[in-house]
N, C-alpha and C. Protein backbone atom coordinates (compact mmCIF):
# COMPACT_ATOMS: atom_id res chain seq x y z
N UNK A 1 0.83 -1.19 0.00
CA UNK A 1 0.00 0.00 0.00
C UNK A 1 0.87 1.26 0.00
N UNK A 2 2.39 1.28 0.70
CA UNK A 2 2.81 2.65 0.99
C UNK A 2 3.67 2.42 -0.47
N UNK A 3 3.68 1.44 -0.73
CA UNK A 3 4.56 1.69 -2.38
C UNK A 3 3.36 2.16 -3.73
N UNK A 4 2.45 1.60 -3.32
CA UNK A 4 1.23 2.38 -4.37
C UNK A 4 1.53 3.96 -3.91
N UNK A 5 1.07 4.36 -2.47
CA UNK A 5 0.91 6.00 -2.45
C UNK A 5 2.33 6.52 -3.46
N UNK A 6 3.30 5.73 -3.32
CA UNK A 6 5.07 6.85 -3.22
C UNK A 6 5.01 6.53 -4.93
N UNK A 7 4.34 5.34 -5.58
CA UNK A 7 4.03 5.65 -7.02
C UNK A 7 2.86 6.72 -7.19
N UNK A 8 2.45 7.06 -7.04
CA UNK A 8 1.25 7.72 -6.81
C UNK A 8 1.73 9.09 -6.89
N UNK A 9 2.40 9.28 -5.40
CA UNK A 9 3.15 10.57 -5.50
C UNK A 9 4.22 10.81 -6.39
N UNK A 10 4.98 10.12 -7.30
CA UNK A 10 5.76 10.22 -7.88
C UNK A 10 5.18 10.29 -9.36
N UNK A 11 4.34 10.11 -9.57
CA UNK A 11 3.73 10.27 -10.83
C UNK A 11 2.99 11.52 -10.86
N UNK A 12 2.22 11.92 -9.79
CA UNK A 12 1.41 13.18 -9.94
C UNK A 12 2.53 14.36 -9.68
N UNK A 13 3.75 14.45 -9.29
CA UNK A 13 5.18 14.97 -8.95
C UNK A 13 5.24 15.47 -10.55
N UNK A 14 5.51 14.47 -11.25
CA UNK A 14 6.15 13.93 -12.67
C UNK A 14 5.09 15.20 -13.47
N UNK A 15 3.84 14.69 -13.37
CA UNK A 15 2.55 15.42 -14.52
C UNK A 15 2.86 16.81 -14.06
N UNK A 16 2.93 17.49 -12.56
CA UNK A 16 3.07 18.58 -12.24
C UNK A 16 4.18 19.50 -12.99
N UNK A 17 5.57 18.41 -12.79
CA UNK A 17 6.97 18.95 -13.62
C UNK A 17 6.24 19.23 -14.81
N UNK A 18 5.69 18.12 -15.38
CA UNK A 18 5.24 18.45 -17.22
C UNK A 18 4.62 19.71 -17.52
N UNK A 19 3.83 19.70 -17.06
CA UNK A 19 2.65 21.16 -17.50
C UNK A 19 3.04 22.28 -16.74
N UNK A 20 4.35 22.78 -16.27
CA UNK A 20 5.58 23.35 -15.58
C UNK A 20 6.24 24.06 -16.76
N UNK A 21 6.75 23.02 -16.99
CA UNK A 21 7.42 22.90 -18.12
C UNK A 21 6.97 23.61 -19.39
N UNK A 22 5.40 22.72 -20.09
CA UNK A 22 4.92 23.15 -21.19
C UNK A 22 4.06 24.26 -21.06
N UNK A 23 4.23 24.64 -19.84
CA UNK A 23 3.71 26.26 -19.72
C UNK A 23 4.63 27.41 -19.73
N UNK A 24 5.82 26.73 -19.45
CA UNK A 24 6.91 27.81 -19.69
C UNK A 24 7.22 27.96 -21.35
N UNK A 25 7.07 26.89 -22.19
CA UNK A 25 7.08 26.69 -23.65
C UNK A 25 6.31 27.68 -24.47
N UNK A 26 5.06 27.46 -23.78
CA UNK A 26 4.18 28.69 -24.35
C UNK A 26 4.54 29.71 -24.27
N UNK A 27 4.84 29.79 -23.06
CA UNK A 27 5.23 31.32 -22.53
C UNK A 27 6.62 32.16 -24.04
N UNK A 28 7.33 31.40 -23.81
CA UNK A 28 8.38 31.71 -24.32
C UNK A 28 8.28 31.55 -26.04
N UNK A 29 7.36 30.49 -26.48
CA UNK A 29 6.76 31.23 -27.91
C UNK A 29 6.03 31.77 -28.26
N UNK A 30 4.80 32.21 -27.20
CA UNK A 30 3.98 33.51 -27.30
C UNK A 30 4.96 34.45 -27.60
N UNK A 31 6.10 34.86 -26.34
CA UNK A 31 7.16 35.83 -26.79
C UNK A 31 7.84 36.20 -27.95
N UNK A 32 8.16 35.35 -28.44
CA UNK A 32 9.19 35.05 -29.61
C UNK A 32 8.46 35.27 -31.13
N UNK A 33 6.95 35.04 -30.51
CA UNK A 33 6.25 35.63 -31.62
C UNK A 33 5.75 37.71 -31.67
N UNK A 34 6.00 37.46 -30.35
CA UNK A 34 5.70 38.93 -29.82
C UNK A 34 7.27 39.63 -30.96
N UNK A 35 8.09 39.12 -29.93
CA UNK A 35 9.54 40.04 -30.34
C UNK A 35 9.93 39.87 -32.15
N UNK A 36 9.54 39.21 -32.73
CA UNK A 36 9.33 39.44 -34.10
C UNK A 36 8.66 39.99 -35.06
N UNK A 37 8.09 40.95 -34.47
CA UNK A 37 7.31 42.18 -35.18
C UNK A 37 6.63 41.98 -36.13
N UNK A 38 5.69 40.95 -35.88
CA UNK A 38 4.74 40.86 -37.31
C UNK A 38 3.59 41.71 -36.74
N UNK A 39 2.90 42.26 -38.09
CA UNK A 39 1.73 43.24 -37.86
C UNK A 39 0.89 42.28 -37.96
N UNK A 40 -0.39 42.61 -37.62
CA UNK A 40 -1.83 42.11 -37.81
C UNK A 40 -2.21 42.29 -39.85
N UNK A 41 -1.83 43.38 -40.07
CA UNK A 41 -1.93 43.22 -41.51
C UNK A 41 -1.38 42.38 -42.31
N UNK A 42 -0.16 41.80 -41.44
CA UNK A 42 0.97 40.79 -42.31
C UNK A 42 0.14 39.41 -42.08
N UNK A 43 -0.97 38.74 -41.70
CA UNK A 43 -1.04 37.82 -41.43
C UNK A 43 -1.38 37.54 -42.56
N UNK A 44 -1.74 35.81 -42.57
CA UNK A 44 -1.88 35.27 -43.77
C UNK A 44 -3.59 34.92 -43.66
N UNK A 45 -4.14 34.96 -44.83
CA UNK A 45 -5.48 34.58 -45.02
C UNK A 45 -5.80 33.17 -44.75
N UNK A 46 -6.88 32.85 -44.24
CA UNK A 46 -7.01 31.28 -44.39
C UNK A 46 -7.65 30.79 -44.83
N UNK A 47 -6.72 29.85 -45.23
CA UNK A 47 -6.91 28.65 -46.49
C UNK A 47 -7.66 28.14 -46.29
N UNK A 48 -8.47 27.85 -47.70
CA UNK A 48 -9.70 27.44 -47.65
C UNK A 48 -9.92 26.88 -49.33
N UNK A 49 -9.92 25.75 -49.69
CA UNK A 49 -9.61 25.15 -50.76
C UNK A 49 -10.76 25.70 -51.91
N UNK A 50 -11.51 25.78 -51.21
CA UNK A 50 -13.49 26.31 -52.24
C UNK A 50 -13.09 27.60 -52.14
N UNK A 51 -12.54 28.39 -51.87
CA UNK A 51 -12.91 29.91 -52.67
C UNK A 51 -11.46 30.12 -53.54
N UNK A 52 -11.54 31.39 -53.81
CA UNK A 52 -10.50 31.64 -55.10
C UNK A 52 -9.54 32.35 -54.02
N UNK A 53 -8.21 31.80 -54.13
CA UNK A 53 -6.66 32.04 -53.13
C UNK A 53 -5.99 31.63 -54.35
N UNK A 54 -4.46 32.21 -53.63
CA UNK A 54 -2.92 31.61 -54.65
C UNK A 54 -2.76 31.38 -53.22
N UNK A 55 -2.34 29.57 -52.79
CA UNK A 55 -2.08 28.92 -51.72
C UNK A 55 -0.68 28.42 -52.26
N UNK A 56 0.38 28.85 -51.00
CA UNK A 56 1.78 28.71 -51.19
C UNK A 56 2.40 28.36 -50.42
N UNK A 57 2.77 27.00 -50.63
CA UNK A 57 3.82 26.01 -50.11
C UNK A 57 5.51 26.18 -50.30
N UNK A 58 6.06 26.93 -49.19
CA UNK A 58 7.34 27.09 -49.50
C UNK A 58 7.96 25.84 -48.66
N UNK A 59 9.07 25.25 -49.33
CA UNK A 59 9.50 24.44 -48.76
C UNK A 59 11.01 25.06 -48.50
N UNK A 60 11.89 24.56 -47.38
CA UNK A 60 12.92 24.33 -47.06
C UNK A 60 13.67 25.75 -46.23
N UNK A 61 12.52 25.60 -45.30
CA UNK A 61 12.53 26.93 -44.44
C UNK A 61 13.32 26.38 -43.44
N UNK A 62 14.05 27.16 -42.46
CA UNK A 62 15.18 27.18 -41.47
C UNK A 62 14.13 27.12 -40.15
N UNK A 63 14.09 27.18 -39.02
CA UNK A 63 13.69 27.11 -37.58
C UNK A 63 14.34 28.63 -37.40
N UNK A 64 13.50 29.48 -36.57
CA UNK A 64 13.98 30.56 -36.28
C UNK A 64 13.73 32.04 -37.12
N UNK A 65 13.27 33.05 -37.00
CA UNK A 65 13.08 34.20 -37.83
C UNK A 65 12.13 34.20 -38.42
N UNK A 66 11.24 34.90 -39.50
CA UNK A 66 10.37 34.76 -39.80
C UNK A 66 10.22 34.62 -41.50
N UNK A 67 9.50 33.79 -41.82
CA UNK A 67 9.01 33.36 -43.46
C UNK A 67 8.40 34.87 -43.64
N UNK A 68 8.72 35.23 -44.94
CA UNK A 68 7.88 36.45 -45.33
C UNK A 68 8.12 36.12 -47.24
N UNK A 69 6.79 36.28 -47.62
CA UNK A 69 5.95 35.66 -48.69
C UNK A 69 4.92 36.79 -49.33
N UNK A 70 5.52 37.47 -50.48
CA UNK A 70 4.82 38.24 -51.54
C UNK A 70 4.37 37.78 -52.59
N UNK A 71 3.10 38.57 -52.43
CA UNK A 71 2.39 38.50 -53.75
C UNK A 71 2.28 39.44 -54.56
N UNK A 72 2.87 39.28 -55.78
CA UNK A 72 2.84 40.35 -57.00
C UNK A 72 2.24 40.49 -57.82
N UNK A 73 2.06 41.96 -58.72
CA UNK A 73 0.92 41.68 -60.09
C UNK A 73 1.15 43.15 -61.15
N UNK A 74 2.68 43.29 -60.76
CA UNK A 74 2.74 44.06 -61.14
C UNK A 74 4.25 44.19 -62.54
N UNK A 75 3.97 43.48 -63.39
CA UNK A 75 5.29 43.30 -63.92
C UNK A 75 6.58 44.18 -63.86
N UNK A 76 6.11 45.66 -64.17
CA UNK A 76 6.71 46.71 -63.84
C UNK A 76 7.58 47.22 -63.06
N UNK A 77 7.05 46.28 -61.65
CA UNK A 77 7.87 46.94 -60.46
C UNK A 77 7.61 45.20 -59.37
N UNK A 78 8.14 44.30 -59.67
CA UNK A 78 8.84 43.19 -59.55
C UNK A 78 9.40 42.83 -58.55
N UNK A 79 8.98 42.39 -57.88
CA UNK A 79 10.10 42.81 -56.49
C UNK A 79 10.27 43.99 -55.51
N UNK A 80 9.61 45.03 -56.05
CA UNK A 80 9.40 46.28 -55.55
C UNK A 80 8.13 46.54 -54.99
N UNK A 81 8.10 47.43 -53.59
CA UNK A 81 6.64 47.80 -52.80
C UNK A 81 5.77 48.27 -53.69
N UNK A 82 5.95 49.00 -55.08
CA UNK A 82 5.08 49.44 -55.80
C UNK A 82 4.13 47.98 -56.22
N UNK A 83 4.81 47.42 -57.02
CA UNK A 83 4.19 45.85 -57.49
C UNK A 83 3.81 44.86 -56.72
N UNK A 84 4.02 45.18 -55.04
CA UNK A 84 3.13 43.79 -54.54
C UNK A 84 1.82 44.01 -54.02
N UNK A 85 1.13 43.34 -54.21
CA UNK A 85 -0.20 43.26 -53.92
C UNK A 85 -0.54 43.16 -52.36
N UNK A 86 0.40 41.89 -51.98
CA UNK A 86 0.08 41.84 -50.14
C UNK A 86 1.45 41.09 -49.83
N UNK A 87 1.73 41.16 -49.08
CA UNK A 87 2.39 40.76 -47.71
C UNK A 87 2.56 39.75 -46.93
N UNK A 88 2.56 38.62 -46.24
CA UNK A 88 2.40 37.68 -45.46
C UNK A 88 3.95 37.25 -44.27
N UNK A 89 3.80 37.78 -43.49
CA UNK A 89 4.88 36.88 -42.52
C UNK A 89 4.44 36.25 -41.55
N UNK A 90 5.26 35.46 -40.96
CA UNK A 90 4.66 34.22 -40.03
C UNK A 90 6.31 34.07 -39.93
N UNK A 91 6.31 33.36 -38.39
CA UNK A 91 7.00 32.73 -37.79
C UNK A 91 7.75 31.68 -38.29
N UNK A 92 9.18 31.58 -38.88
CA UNK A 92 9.14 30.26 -39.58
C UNK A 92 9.66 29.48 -38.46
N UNK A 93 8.82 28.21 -38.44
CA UNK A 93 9.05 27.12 -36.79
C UNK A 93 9.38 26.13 -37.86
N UNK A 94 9.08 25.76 -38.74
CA UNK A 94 9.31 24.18 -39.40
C UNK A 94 9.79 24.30 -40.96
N UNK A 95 10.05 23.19 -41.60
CA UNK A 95 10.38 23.05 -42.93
C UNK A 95 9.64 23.48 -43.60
N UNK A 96 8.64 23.43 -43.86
CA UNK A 96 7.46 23.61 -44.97
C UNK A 96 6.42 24.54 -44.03
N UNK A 97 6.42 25.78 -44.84
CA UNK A 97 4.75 26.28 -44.56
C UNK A 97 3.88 26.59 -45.52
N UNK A 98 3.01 26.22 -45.28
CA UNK A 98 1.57 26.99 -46.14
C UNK A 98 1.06 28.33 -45.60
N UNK A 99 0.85 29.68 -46.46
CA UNK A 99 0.36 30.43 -46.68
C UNK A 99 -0.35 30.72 -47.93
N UNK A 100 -1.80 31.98 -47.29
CA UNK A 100 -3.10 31.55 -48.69
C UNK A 100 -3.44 33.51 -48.63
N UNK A 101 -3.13 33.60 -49.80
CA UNK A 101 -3.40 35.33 -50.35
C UNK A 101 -5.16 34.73 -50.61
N UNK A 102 -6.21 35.62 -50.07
CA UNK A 102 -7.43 35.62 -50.60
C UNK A 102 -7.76 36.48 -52.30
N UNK A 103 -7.58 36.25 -53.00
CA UNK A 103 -8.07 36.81 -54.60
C UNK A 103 -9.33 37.90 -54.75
N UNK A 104 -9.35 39.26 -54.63
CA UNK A 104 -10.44 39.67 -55.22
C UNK A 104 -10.96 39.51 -56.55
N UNK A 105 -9.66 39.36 -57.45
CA UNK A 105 -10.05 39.49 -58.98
C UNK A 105 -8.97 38.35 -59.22
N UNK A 106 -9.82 37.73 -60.41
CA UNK A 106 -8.28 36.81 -61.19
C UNK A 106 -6.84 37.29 -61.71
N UNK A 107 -6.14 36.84 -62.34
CA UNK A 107 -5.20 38.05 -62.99
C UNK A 107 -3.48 37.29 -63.24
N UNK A 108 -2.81 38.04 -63.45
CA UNK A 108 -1.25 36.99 -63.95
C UNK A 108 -0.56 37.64 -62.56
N UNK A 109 -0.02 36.53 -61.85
CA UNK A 109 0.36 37.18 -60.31
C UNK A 109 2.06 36.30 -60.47
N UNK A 110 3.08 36.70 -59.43
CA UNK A 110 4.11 36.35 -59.40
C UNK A 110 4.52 35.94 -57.38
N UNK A 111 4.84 35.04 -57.30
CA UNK A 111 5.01 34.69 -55.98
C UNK A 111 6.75 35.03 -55.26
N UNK A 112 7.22 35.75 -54.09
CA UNK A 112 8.26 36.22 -53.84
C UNK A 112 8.54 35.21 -52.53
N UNK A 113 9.39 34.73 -52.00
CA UNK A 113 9.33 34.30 -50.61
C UNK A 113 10.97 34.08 -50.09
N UNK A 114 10.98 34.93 -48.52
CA UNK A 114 12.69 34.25 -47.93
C UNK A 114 12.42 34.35 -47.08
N UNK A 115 13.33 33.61 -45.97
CA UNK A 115 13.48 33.44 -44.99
C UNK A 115 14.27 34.45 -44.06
N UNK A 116 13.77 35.48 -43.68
CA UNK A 116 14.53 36.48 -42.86
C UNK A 116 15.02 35.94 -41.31
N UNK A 117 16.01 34.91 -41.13
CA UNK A 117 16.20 34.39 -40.79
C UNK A 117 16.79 35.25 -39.07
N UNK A 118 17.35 36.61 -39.03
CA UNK A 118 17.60 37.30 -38.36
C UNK A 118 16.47 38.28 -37.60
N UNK A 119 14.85 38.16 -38.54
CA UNK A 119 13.79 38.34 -38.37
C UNK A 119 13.71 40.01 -38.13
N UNK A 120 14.94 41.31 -39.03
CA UNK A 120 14.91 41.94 -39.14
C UNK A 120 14.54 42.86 -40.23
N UNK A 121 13.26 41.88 -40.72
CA UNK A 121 12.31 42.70 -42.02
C UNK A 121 12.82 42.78 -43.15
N UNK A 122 14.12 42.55 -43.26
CA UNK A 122 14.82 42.94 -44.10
C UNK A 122 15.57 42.05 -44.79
N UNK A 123 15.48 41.66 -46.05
CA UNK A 123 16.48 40.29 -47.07
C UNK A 123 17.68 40.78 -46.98
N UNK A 124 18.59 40.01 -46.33
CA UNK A 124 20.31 40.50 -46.42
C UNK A 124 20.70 40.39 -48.06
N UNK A 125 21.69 40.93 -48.44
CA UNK A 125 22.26 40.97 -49.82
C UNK A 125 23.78 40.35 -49.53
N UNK A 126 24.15 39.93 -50.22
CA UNK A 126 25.70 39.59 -50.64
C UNK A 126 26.44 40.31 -51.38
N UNK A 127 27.86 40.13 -51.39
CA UNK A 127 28.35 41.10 -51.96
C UNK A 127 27.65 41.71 -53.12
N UNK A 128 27.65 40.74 -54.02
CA UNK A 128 27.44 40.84 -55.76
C UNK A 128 25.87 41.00 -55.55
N UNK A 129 24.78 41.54 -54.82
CA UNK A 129 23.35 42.26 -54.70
C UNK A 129 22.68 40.48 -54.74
N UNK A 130 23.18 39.32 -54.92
CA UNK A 130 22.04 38.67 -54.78
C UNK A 130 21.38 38.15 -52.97
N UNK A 131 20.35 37.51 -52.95
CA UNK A 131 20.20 37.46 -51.79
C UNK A 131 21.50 36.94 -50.44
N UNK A 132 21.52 37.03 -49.36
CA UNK A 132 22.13 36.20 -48.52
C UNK A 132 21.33 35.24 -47.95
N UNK A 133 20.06 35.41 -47.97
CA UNK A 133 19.21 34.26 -46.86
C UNK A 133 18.67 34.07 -47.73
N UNK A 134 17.86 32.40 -47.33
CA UNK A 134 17.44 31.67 -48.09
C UNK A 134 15.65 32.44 -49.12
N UNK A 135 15.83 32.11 -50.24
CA UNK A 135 14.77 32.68 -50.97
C UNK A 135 13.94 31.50 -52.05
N UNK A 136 12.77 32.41 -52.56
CA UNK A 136 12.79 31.92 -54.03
C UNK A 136 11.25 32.39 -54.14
N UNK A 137 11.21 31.98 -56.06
CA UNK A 137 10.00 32.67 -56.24
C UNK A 137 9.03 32.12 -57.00
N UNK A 138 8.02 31.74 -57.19
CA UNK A 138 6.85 31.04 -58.10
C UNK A 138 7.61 30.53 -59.49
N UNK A 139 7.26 29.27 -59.34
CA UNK A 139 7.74 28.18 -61.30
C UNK A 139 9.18 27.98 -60.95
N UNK A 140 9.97 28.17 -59.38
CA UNK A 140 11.32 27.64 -59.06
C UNK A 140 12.19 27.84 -60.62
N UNK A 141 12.25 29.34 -61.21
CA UNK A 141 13.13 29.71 -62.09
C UNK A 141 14.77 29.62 -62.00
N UNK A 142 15.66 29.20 -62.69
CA UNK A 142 16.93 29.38 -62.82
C UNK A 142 17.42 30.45 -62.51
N UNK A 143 18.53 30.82 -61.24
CA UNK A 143 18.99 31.87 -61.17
C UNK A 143 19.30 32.24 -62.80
N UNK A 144 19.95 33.62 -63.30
CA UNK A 144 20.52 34.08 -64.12
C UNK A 144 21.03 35.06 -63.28
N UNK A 145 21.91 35.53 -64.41
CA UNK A 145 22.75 36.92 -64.02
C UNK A 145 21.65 38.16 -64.33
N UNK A 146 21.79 38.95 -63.39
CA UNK A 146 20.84 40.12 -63.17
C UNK A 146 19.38 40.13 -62.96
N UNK A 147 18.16 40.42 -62.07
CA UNK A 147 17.89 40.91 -61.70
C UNK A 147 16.50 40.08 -62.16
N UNK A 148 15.35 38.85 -61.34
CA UNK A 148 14.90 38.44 -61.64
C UNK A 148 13.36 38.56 -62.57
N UNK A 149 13.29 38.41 -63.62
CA UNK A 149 12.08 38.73 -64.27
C UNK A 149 10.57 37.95 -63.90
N UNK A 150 9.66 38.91 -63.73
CA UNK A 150 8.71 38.64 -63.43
C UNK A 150 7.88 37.70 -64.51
N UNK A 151 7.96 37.13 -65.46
CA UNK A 151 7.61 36.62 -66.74
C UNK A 151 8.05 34.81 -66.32
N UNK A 152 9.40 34.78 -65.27
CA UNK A 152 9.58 33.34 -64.95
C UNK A 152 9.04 32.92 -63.88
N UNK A 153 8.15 33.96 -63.09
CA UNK A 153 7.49 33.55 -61.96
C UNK A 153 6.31 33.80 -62.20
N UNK A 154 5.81 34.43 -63.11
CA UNK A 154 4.14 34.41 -63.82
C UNK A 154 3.60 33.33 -63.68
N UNK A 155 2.01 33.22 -62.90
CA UNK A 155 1.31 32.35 -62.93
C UNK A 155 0.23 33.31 -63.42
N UNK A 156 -1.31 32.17 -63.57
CA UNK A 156 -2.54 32.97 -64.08
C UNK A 156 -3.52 32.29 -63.37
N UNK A 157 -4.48 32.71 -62.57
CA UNK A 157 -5.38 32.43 -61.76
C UNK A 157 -6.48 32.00 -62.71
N UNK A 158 -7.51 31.21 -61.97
CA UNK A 158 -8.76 31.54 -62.57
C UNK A 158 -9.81 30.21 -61.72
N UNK A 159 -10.81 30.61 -61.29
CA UNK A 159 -12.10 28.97 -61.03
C UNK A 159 -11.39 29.56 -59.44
N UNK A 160 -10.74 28.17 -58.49
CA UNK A 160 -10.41 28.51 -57.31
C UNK A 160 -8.79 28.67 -57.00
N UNK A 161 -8.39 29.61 -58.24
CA UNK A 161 -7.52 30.31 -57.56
C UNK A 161 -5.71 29.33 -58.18
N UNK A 162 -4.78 29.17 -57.44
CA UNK A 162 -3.71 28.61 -57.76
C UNK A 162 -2.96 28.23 -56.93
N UNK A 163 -2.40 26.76 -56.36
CA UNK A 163 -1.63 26.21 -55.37
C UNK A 163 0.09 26.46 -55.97
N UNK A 164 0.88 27.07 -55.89
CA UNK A 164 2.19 27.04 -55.72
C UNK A 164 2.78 26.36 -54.85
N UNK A 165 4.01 26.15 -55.44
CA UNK A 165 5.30 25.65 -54.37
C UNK A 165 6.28 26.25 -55.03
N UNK A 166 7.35 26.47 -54.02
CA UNK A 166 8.63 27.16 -53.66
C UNK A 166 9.48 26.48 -52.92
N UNK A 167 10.35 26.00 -53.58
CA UNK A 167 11.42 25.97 -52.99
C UNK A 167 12.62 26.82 -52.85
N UNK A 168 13.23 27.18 -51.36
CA UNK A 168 13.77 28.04 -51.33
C UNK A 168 15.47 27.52 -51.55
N UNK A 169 16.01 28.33 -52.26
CA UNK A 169 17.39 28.79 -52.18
C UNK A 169 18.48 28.76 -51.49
N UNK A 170 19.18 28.39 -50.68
CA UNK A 170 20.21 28.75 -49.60
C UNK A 170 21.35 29.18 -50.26
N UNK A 171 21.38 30.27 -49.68
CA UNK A 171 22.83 31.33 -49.95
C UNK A 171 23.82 30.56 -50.41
């Protein structure tokens, strides 16, 4: 009987440590989502397979910093705040994430995505202007020399919308 109680007590000991523990977990990625400065506008829409989205699967994201994922439609200005349509960052915690742009209108759109891995908003450059952290952009185009065209990351919407994947780049 006194070895049942001291299992007894040693197990409800044990569950106490646990949820100790996985309350401090929370704690500390509630934070971590705090201290990475995503806005409420940056969030991502949710996916929802029946209405019209460009749903985007980037693969080969790092742990740490945050995924940030553009949507473009602007051939003109490519890469530039003038030409993107919206925005999306999120926390990158795992290999693969899904993010879903909601569509008002159909149209020829271009997908942007890196891993700001330092989670300071900002894509590092390398010497020679190409990225330093991991990237890439809709139809996984061939680097070339100079300055990527929006014509190799052109997709065209239409019915419910367009599932992409991305795989990203490492420096």
């Amino acid at each position: 009987m006194a070895s049942e109680k001291s299992n007894l007590q040693k197990y409800a000991h044990f569950l106490l440590a646990f949820f100790v523990v996985l309350s401090f977990m929370a704690a500390i990625e509630a934070k971590a989502v705090q201290l990475l400065d995503i806005r409420p506008h940056e969030a991502t829409d949710e996916c929802n397979p029946e209405i019209s989205q460009v749903r985007v699967t980037v693969n080969g994201v790092g742990y740490g910093g945050i995924l940030t994922v553009g949507l473009y439609d602007d051939p003109n200005h490519f890469l530039f705040k003038q030409g993107r349509k919206k925005r999306i960052r999120i926390p990158a915690t795992e290999k693969q994430h899904t993010v879903c742009f909601n569509l008002d209108e159909h149209g020829t759109y271009a997908v942007a995505a890196y891993h700001d891995r330092d989670a300071d908003r900002k894509l590092k450059r390398r010497w020679n202007l190409l990225p330093g952290e991991p990237f890439g952009l809709s139809n996984n185009p061939e680097l070339a020399i100079g300055f990527p065209k929006f014509s190799d990351s052109a997709f065209t919407t239409e019915g419910l919308g367009a599932d992409i994947i991305i795989d990203l780049i490492q420096p």
